[in-house]
C-alpha atoms as a PDB file:
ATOM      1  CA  UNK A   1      70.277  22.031  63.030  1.00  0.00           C
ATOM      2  CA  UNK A   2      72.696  20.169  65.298  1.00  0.00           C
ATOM      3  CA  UNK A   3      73.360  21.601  68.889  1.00  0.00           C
ATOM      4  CA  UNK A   4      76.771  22.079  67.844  1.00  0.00           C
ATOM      5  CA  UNK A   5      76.247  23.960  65.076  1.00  0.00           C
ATOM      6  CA  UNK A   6      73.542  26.551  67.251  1.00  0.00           C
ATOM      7  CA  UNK A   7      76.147  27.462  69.501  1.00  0.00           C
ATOM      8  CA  UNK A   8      78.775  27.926  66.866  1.00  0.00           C
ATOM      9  CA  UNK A   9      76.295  30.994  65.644  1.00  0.00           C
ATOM     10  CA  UNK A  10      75.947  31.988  69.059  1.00  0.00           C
ATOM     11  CA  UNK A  11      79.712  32.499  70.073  1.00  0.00           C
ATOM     12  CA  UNK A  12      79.874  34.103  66.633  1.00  0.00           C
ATOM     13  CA  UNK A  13      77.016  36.243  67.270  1.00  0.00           C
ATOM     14  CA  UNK A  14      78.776  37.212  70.709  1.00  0.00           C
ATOM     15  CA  UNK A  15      82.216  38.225  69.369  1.00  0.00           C
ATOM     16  CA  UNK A  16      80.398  40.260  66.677  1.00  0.00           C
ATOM     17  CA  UNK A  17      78.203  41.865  69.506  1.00  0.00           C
ATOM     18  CA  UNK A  18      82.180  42.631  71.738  1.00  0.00           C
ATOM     19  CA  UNK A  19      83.706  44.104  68.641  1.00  0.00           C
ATOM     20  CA  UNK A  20      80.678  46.685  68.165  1.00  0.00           C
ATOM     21  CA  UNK A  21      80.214  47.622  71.365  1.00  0.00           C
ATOM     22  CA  UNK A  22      84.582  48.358  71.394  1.00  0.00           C
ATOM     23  CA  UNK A  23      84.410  50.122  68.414  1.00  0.00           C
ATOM     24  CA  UNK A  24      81.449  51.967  69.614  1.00  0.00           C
ATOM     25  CA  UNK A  25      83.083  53.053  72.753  1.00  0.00           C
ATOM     26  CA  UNK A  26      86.066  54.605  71.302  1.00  0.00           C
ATOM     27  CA  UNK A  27      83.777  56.714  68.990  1.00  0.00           C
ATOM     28  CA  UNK A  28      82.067  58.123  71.896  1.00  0.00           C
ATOM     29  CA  UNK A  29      85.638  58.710  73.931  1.00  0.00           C
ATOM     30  CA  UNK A  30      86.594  60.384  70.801  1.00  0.00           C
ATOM     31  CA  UNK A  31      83.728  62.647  70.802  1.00  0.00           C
ATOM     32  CA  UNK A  32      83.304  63.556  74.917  1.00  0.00           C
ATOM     33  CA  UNK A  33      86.738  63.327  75.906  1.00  0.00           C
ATOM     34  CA  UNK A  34      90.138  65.667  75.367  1.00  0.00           C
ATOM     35  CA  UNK A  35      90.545  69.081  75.547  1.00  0.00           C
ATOM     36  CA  UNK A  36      87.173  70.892  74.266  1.00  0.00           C
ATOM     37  CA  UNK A  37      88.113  74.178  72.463  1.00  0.00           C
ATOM     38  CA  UNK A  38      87.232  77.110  74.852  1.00  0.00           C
ATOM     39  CA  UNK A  39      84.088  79.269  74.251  1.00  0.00           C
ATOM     40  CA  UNK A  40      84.950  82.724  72.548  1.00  0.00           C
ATOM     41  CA  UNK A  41      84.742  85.302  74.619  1.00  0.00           C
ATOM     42  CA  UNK A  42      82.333  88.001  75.067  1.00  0.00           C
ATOM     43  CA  UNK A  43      82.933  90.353  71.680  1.00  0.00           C
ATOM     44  CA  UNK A  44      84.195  87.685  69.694  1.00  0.00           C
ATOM     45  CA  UNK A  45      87.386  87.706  71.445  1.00  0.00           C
ATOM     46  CA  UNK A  46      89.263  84.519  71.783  1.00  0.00           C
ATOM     47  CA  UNK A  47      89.942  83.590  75.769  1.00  0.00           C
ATOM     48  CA  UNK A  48      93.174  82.557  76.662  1.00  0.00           C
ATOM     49  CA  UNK A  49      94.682  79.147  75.360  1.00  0.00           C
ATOM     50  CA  UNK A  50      95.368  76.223  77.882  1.00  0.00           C
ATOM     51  CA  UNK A  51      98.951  75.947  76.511  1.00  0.00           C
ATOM     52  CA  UNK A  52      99.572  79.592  77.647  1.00  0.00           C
ATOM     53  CA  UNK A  53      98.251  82.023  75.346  1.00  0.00           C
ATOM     54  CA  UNK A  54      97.051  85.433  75.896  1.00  0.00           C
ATOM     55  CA  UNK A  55      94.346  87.324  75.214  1.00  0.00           C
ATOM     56  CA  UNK A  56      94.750  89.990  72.756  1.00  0.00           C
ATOM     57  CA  UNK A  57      95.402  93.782  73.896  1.00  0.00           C
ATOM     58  CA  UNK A  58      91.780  94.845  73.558  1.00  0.00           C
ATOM     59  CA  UNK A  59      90.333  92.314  75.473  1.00  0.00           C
ATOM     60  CA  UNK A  60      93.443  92.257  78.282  1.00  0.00           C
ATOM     61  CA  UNK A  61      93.142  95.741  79.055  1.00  0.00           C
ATOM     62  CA  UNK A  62      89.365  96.624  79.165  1.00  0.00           C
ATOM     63  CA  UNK A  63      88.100  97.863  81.777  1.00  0.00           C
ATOM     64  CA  UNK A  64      85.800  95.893  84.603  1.00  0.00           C
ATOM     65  CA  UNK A  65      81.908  97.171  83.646  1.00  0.00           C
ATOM     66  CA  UNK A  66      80.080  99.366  85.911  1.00  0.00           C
ATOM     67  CA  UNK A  67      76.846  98.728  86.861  1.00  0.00           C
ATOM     68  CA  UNK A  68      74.152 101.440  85.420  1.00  0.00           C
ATOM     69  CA  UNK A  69      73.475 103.262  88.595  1.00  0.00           C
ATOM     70  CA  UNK A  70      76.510 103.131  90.821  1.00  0.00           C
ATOM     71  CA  UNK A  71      79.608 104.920  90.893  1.00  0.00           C
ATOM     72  CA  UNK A  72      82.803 103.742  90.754  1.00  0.00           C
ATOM     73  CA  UNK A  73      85.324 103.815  93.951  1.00  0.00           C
ATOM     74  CA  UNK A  74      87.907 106.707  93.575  1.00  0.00           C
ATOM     75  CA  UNK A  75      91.212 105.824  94.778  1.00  0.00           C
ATOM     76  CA  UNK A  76      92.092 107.502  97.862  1.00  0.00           C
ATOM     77  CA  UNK A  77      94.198 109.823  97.633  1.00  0.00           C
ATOM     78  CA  UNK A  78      96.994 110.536 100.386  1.00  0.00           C
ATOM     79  CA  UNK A  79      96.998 113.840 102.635  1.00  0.00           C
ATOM     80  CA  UNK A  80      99.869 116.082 102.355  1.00  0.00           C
ATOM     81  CA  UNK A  81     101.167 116.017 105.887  1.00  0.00           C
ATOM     82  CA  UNK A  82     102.471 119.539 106.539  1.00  0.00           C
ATOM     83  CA  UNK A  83     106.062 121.015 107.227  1.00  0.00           C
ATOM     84  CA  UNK A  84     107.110 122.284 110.157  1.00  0.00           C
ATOM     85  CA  UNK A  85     109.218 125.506 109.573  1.00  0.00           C
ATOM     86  CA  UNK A  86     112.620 124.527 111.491  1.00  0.00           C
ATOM     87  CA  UNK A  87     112.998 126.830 114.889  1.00  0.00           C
ATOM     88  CA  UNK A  88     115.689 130.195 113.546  1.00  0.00           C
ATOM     89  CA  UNK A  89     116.849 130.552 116.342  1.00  0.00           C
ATOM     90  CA  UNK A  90     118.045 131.466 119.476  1.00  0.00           C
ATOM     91  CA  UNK A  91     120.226 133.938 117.770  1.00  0.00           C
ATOM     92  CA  UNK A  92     118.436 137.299 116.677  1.00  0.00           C
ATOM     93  CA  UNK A  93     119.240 137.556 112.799  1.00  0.00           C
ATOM     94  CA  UNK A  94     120.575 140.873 111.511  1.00  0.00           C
ATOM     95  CA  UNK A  95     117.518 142.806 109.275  1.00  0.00           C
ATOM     96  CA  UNK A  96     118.391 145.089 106.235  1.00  0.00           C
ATOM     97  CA  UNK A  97     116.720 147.964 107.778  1.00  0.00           C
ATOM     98  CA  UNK A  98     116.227 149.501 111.428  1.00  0.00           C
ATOM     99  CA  UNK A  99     113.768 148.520 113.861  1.00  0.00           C
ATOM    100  CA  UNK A 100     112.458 152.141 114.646  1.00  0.00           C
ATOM    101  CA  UNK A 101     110.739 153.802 116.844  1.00  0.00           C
ATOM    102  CA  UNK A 102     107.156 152.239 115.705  1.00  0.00           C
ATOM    103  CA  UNK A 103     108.787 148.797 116.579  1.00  0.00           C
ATOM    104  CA  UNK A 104     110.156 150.129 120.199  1.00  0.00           C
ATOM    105  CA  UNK A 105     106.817 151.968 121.009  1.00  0.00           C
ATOM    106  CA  UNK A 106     105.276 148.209 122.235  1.00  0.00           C
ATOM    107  CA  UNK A 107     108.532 147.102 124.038  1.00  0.00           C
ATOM    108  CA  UNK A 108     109.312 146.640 127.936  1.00  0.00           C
ATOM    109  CA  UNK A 109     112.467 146.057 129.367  1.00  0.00           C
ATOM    110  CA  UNK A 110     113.257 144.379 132.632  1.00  0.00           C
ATOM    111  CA  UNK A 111     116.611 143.820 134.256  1.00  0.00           C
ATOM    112  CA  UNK A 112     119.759 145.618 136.219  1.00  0.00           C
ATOM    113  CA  UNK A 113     121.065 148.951 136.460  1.00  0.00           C
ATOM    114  CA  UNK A 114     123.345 147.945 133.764  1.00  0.00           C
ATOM    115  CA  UNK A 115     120.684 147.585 131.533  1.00  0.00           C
ATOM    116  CA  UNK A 116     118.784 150.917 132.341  1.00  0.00           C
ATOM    117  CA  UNK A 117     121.367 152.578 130.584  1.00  0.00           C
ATOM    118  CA  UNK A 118     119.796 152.034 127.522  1.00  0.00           C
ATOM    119  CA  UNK A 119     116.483 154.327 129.368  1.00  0.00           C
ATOM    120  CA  UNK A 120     119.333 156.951 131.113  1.00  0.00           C
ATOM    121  CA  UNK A 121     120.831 158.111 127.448  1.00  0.00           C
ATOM    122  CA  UNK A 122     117.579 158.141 126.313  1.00  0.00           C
ATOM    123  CA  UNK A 123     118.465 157.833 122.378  1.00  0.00           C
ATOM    124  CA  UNK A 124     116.769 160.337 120.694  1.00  0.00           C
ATOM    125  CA  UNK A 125     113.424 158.953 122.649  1.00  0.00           C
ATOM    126  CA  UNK A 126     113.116 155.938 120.835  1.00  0.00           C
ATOM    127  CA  UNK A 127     113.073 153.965 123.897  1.00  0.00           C
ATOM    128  CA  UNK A 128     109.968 154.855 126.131  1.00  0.00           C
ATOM    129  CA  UNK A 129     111.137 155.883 129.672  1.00  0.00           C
ATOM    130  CA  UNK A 130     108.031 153.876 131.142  1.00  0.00           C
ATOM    131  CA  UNK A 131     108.719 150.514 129.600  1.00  0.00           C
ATOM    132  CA  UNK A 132     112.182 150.167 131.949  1.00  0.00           C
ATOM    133  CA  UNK A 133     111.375 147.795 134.917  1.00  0.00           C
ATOM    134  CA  UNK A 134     114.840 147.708 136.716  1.00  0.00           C
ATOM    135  CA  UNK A 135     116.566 148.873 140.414  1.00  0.00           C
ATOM    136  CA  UNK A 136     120.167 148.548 141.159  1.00  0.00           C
ATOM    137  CA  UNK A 137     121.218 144.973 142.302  1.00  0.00           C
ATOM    138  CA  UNK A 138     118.197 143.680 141.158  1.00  0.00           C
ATOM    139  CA  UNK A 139     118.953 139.594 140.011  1.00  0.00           C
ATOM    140  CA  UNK A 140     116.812 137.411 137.947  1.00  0.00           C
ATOM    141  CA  UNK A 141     115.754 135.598 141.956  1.00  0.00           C
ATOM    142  CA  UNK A 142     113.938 138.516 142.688  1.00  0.00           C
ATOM    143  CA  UNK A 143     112.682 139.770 139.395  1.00  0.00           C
ATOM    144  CA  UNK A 144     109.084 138.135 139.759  1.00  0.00           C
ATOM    145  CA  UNK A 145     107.209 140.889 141.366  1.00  0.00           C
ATOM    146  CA  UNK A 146     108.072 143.285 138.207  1.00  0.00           C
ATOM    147  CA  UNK A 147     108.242 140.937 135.839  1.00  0.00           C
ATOM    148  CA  UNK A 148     104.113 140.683 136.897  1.00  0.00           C
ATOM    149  CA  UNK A 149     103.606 144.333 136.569  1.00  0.00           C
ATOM    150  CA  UNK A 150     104.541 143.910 132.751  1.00  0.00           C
ATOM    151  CA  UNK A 151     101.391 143.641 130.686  1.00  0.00           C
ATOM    152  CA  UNK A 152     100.273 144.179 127.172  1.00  0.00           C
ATOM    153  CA  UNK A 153     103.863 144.085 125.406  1.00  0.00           C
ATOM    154  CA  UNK A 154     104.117 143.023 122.303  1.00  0.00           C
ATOM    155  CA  UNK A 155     108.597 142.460 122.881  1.00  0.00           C
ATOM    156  CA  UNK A 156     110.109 142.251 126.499  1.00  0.00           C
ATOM    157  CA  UNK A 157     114.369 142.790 126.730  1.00  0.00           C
ATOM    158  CA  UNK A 158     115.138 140.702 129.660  1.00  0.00           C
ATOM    159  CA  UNK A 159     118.653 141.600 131.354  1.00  0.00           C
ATOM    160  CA  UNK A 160     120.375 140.389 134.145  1.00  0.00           C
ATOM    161  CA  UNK A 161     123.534 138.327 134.762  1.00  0.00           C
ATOM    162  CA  UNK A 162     126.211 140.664 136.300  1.00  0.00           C
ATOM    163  CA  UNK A 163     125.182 140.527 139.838  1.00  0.00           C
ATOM    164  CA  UNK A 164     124.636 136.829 139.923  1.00  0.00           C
ATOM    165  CA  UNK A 165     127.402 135.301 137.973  1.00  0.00           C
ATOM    166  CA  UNK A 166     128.574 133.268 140.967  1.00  0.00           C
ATOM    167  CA  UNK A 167     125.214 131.541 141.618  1.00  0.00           C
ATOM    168  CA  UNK A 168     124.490 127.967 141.250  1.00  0.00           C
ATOM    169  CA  UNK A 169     123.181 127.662 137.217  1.00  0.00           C
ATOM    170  CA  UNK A 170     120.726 125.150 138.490  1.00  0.00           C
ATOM    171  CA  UNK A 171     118.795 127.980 140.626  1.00  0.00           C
ATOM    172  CA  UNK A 172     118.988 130.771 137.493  1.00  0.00           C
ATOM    173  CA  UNK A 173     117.240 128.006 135.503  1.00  0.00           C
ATOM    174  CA  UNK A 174     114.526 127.960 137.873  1.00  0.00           C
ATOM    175  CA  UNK A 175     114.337 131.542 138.433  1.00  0.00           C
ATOM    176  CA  UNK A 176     114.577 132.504 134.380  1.00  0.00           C
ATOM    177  CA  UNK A 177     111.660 129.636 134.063  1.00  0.00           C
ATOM    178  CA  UNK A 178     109.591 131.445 135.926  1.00  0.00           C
ATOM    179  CA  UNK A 179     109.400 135.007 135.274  1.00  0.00           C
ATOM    180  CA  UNK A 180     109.504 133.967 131.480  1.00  0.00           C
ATOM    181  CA  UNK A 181     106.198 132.338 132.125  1.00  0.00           C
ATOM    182  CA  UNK A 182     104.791 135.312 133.541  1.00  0.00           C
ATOM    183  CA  UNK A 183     105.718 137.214 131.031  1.00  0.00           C
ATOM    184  CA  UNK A 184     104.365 134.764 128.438  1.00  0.00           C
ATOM    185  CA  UNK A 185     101.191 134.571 130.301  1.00  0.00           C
ATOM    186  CA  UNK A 186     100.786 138.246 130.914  1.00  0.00           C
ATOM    187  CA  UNK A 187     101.847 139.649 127.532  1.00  0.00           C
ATOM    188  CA  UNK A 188     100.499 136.697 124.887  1.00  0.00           C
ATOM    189  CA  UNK A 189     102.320 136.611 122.163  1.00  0.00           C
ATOM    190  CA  UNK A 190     105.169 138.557 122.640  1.00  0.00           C
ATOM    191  CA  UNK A 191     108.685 138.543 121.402  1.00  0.00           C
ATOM    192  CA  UNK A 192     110.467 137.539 124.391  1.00  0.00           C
ATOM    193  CA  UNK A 193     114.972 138.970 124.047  1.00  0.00           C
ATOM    194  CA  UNK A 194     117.444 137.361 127.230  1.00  0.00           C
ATOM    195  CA  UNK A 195     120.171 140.197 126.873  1.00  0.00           C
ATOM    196  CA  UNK A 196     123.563 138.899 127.400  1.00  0.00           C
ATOM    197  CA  UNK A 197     125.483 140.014 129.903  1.00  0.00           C
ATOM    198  CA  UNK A 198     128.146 142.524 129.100  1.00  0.00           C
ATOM    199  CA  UNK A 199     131.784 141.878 128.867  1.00  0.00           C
ATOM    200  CA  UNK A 200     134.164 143.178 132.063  1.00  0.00           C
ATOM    201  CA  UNK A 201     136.874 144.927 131.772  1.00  0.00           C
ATOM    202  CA  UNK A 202     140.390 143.058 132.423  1.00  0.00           C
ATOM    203  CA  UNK A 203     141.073 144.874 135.335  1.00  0.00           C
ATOM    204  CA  UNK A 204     137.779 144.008 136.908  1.00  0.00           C
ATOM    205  CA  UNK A 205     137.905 140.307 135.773  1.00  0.00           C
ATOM    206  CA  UNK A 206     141.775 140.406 137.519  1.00  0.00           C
ATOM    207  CA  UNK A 207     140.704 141.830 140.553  1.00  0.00           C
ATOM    208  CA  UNK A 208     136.942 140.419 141.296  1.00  0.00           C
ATOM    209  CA  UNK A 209     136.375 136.932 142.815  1.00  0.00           C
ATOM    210  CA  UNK A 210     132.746 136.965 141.021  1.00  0.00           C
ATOM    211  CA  UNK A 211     133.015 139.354 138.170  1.00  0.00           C
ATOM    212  CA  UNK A 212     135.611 137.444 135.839  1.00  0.00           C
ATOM    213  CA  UNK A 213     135.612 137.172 131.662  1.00  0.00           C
ATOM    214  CA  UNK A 214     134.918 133.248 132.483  1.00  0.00           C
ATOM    215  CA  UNK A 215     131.898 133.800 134.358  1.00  0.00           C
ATOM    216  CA  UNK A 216     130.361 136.109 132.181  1.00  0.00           C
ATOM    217  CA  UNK A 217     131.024 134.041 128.893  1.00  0.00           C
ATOM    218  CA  UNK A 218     129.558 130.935 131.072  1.00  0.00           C
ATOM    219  CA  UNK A 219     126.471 132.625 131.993  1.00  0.00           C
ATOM    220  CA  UNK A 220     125.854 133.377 128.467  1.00  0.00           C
ATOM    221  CA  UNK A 221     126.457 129.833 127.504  1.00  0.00           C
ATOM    222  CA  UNK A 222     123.438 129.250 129.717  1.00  0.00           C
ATOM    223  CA  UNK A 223     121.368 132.264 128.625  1.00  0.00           C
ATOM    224  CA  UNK A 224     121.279 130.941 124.713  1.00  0.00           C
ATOM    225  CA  UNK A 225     120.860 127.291 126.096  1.00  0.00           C
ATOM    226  CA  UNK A 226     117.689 128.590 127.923  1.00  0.00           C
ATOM    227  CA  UNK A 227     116.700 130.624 125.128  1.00  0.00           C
ATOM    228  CA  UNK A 228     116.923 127.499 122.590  1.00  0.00           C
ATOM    229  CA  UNK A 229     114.720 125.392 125.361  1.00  0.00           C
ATOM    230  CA  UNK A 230     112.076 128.166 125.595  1.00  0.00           C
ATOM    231  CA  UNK A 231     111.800 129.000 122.327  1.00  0.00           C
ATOM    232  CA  UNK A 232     112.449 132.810 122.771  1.00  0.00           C
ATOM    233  CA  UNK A 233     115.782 134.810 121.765  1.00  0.00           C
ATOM    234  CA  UNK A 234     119.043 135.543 122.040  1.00  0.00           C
ATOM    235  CA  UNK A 235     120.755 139.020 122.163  1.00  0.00           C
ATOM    236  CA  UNK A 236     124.576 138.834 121.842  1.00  0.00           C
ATOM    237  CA  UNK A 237     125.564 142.112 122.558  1.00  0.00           C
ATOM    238  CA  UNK A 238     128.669 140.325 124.294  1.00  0.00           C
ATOM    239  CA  UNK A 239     130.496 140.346 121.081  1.00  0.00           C
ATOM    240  CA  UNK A 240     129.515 144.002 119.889  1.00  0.00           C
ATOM    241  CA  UNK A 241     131.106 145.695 123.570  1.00  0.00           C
ATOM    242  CA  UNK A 242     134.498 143.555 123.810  1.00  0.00           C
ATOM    243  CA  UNK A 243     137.172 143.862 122.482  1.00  0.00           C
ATOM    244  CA  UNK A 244     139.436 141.090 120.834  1.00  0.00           C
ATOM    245  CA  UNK A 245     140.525 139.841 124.008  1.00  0.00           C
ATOM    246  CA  UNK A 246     137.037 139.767 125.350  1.00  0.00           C
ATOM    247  CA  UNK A 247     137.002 142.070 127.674  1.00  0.00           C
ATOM    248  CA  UNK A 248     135.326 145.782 128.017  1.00  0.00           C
ATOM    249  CA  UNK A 249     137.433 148.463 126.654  1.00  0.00           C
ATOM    250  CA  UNK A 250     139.301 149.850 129.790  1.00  0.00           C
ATOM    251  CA  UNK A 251     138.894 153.447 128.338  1.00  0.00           C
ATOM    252  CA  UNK A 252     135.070 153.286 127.588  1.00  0.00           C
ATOM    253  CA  UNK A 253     134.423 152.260 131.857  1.00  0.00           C
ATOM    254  CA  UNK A 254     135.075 153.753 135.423  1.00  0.00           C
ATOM    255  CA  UNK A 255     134.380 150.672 137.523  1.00  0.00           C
ATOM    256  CA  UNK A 256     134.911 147.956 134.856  1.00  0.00           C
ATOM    257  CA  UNK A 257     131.441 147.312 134.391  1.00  0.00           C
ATOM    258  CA  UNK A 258     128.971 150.559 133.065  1.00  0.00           C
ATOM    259  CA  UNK A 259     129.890 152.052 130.509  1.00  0.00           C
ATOM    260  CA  UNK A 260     130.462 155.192 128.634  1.00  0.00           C
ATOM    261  CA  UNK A 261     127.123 156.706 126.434  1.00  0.00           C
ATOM    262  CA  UNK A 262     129.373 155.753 123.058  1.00  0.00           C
ATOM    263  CA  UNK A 263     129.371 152.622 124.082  1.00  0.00           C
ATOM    264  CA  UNK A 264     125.917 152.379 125.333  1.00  0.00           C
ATOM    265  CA  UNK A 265     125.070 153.203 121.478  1.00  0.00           C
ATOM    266  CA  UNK A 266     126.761 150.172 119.989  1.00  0.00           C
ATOM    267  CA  UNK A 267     124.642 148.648 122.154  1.00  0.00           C
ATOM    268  CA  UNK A 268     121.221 150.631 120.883  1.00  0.00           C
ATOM    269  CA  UNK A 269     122.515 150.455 117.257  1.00  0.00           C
ATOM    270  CA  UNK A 270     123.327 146.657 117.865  1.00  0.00           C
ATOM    271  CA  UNK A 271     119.402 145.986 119.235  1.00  0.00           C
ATOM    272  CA  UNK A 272     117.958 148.050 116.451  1.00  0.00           C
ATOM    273  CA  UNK A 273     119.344 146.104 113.033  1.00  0.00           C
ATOM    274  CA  UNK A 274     119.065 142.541 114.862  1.00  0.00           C
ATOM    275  CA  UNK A 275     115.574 142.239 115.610  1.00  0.00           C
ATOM    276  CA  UNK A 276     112.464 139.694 115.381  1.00  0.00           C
ATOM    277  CA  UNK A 277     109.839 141.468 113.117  1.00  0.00           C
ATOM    278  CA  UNK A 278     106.160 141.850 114.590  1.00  0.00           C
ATOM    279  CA  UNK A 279     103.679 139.084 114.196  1.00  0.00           C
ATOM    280  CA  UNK A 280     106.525 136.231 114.262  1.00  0.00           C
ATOM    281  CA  UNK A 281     105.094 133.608 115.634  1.00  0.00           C
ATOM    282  CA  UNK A 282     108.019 130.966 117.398  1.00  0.00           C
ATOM    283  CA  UNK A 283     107.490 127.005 117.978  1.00  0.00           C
ATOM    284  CA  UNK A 284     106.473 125.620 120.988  1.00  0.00           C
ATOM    285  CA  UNK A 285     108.495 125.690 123.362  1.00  0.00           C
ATOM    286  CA  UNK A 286     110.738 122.030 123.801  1.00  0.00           C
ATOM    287  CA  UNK A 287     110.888 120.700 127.527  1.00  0.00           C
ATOM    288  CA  UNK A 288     113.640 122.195 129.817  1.00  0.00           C
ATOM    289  CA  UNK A 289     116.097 120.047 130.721  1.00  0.00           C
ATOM    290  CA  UNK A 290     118.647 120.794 133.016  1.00  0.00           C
ATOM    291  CA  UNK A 291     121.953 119.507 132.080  1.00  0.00           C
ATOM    292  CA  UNK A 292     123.469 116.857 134.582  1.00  0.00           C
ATOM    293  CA  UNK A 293     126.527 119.000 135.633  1.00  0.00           C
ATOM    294  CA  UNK A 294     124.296 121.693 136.999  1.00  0.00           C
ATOM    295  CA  UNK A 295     121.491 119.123 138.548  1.00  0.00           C
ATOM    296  CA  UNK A 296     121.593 120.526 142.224  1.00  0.00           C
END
C-alpha cells in the first residue's frame, strides 16, 4: 500500500473518530444537563414547580414537627395593663339616702366660729360636740396646732375663709397645704371636706372693705382648685345659703354673716345627702401648683 493511500485511511479514520466523539457529547449533555425534575416530597407530595407552582393545601399548611421530648414555645401572651378609675371629683356627689348618724359618729370638724354652728344647734345629736376644733377668728394661718390634736378620724370638715378673704391666695395655699398634711398623716385614710365659705349678705358685702360677694366667690374658686390638686373634696354649701343674687338672705342674719338655726339646717341637711361613702379610697394626690397670678 502506497503512502498516499495510508494516510487517506488515516484522515478517514480521524473524521470518523470527531463525529463519534460529537455525537457522543450531545448524548451525555442531553442526559446531565436541563432542568432535573424535583424529588417528591416527603408523603408523596409533589414540591413546588420551578415555573411557580404551589404545593398542594395539605402539604402548605402542615405544621413544623416537634421533636419527641420538647415542648413547643407558647406565644406570649400580652398583660392587660389596668384602668385607672378617673378622679370624681372635687365636687361631693348627692347620695340617694342620708349619711346618718353612724357615718357622723367618726367625723371631726375644724374651722371658724361660723362653722361651729353646725356643733351650737346641735341637730338632734348627730354631730358629736367633741369632734368641733374651732375659736372665734381662728384662720386657716393659725389652724396647725388643732389641726395636730385631730387623730383617728375617719372624715375631717375643714372650714375657714370668712376672716381671711383679703389675704394674699399665695399664703392660704401654703397654709391649707399644710394642715391638710397633718391631717392626712394623723388620721390615714380619711375623707378629707374644705367647706366653702358662706355667702354675705348684700348689706355686709356693700358696707365691708374685706367681706364682699366677690371675695367670697374668689376664695371658693381657690378652695375647689386646692381640693382638685389634693385630691380631697369639695363642699358647696355656697349655693344651698344664697339666694339668686348670691348673697345671704338679709332676713335669715343679724350681722350679715351667722346665721339663723333654719338656715344652719340647710346647711346640715345639705352635708348629710352629699357625702363620700366610707372606705372610698381617692387617687393620689397631683402636684400643687400655684397659678402664676398668685406666685408671691
Amino acid at each position: 500500500m502506497s503512502h498516499k493511500t495510508i494516510a487517506l485511511s488515516l484522515a478517514a479514520l480521524c473524521v470518523v473518530l470527531a463525529v463519534v466523539v460529537v455525537v457522543m457529547g450531545v448524548t451525555m449533555a442531553g442526559w446531565g444537563g436541563g432542568e432535573q425534575p424535583a424529588p417528591a416530597a416527603e408523603g408523596g407530595a409533589p414540591s413546588p414547580a420551578a415555573d411557580g407552582g404551589t404545593l398542594p393545601v395539605s402539604a402548605a399548611t402542615e405544621e413544623p414537627s416537634v421533636t419527641p421530648g420538647q415542648a413547643s414555645t407558647p406565644e406570649p401572651t400580652a398583660t392587660p395593663v389596668p384602668t385607672e378609675e378617673p378622679w370624681a371629683g372635687p365636687d361631693v356627689p348627692a347620695q340617694s339616702d342620708p349619711a346618718g348618724s353612724s357615718y357622723f359618729a367618726d367625723a371631726g370638724f375644724l374651722g371658724n366660729s361660723v362653722l361651729s354652728g353646725l356643733w351650737y344647734y346641735d341637730y338632734d345629736g348627730l354631730l358629736p360636740d367633741d369632734s368641733f376644733f374651732w375659736t372665734n377668728g381662728l384662720t386657716i394661718l393659725g389652724a396647725s396646732p388643732y389641726a395636730a390634736q385631730m387623730t383617728g378620724y375617719g372624715k375631717i370638715y375643714v372650714g375657714f375663709g370668712m376672716n381671711e378673704l383679703s389675704y394674699e391666695k399665695s399664703t392660704l395655699r401654703q397654709a391649707y397645704n399644710t394642715v391638710l398634711d397633718q391631717l392626712e398623716e394623723n388620721n390615714p385614710g380619711c375623707i378629707i371636706y374644705l367647706v366653702s365659705v358662706s355667702p354675705v349678705s348684700l348689706w355686709k358685702s356693700t358696707n365691708d372693705r374685706y367681706i364682699t360677694r366677690e371675695l367670697v366667690q374668689s376664695f371658693n374658686e381657690m378652695l375647689r382648685q386646692i381640693a382638685q390638686e389634693r385630691q380631697v373634696w369639695y363642699l358647696d354649701v355656697y349655693n344651698v345659703l344664697c339666694d339668686a343674687d348670691g348673697y345671704l338672705p338679709s332676713d335669715v342674719t343679724n350681722d350679715g354673716v351667722h346665721f339663723t338655726p333654719a338656715h344652719y339646717e340647710l346647711w346640715f341637711d345639705y352635708m348629710n345627702t352629699h357625702y363620700i361613702p366610707d372606705g372610698t379610697e381617692a387617687p393620689p394626690a397631683e402636684e400643687a401648683t400655684v397659678p402664676p397670678e398668685e406666685q408671691p
